[in-house]
C-alpha atoms as a PDB file:
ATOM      1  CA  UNK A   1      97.605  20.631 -64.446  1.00  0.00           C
ATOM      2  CA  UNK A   2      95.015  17.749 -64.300  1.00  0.00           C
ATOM      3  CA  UNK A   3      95.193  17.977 -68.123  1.00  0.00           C
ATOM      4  CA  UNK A   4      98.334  17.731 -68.637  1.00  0.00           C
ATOM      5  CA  UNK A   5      99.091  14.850 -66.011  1.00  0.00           C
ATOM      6  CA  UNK A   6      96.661  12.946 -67.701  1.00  0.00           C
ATOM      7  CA  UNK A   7      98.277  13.198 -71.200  1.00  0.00           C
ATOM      8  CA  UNK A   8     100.943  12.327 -69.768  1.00  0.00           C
ATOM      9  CA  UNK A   9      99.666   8.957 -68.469  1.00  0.00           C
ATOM     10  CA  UNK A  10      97.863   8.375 -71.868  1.00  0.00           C
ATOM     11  CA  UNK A  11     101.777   8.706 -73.491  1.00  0.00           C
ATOM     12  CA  UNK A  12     103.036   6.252 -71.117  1.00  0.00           C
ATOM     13  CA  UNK A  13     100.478   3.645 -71.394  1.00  0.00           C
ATOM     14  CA  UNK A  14     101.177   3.383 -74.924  1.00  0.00           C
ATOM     15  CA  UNK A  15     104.655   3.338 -74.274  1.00  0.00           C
ATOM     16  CA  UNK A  16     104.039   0.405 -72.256  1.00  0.00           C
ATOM     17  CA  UNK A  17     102.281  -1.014 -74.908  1.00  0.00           C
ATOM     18  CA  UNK A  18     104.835  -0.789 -77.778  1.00  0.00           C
ATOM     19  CA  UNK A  19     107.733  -1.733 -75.399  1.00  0.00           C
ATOM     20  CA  UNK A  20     106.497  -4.707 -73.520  1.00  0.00           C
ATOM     21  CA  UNK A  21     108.685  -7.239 -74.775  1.00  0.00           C
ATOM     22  CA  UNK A  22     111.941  -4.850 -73.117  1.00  0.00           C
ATOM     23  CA  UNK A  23     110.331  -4.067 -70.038  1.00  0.00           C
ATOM     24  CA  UNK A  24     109.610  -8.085 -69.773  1.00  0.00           C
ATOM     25  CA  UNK A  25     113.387  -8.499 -70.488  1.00  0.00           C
ATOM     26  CA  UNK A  26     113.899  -5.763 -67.986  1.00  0.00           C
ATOM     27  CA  UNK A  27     112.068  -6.878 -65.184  1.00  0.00           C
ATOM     28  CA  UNK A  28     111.746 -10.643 -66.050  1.00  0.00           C
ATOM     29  CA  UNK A  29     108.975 -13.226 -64.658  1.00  0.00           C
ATOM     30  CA  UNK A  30     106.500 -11.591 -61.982  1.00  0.00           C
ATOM     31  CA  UNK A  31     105.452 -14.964 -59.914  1.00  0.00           C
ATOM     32  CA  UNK A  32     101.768 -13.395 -58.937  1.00  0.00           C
ATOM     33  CA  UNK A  33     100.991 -12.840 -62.953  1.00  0.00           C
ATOM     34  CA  UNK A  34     102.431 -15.948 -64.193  1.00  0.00           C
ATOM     35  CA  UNK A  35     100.484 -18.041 -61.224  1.00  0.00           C
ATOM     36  CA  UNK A  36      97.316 -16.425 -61.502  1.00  0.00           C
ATOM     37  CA  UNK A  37      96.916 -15.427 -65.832  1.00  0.00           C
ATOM     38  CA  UNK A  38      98.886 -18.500 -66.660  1.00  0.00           C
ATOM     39  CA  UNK A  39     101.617 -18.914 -69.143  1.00  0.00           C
ATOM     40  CA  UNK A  40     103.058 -15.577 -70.630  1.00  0.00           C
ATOM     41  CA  UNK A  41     101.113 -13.900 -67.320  1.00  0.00           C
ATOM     42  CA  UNK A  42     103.867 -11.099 -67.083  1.00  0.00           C
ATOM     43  CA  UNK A  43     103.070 -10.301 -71.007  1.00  0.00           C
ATOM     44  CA  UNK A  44      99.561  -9.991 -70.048  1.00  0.00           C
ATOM     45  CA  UNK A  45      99.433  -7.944 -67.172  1.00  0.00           C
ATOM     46  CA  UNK A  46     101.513  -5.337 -68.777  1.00  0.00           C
ATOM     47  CA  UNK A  47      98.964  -5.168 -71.462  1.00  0.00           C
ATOM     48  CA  UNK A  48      96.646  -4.763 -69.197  1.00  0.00           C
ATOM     49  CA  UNK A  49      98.593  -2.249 -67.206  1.00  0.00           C
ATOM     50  CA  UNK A  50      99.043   0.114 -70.052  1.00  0.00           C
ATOM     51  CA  UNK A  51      95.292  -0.158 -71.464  1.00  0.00           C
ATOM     52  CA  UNK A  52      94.122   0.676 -67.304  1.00  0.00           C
ATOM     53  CA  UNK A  53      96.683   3.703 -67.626  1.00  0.00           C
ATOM     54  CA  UNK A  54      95.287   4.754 -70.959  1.00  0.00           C
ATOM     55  CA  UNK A  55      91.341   4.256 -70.000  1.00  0.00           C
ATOM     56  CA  UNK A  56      92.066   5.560 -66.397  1.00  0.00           C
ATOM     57  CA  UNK A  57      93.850   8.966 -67.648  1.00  0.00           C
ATOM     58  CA  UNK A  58      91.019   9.296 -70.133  1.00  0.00           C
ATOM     59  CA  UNK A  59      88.248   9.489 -67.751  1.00  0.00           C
ATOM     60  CA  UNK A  60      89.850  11.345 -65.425  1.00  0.00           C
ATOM     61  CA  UNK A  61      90.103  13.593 -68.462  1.00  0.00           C
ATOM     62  CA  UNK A  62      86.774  13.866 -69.185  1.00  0.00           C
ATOM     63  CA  UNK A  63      86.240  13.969 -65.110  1.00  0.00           C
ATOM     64  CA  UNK A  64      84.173  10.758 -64.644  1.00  0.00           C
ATOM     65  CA  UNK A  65      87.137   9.914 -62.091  1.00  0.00           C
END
């Protein structure tokens, strides 16, 4: 099941990835990520969000987490 769960994370990092411009529209400004990555903060953090997910789900893969 591990396996599987962590495919599954993998596919929705990268879904974060490609579709970061509608979840921004979605959710709209988040105050902490504008105030503390600057300008275009939100955009950032969930770039950063998905790449954790991806990186995350891989090493738990390959059980170094």
């Amino acid at each position: 099941m591990g396996i599987f769960n962590s495919i599954l994370v993998i596919i929705l990092g990268f879904i974060i990835l490609k579709y970061t411009p509608a979840i921004y529209r979605f959710m709209g400004q988040d105050p902490d990520a504008e105030k503390y990555l600057g300008g275009g903060g939100t955009f950032t953090f969930l770039k950063l969000f998905g790449v954790a997910l991806i990186i995350g789900s891989i090493l738990h893969l390959f059980g170094y987490f």
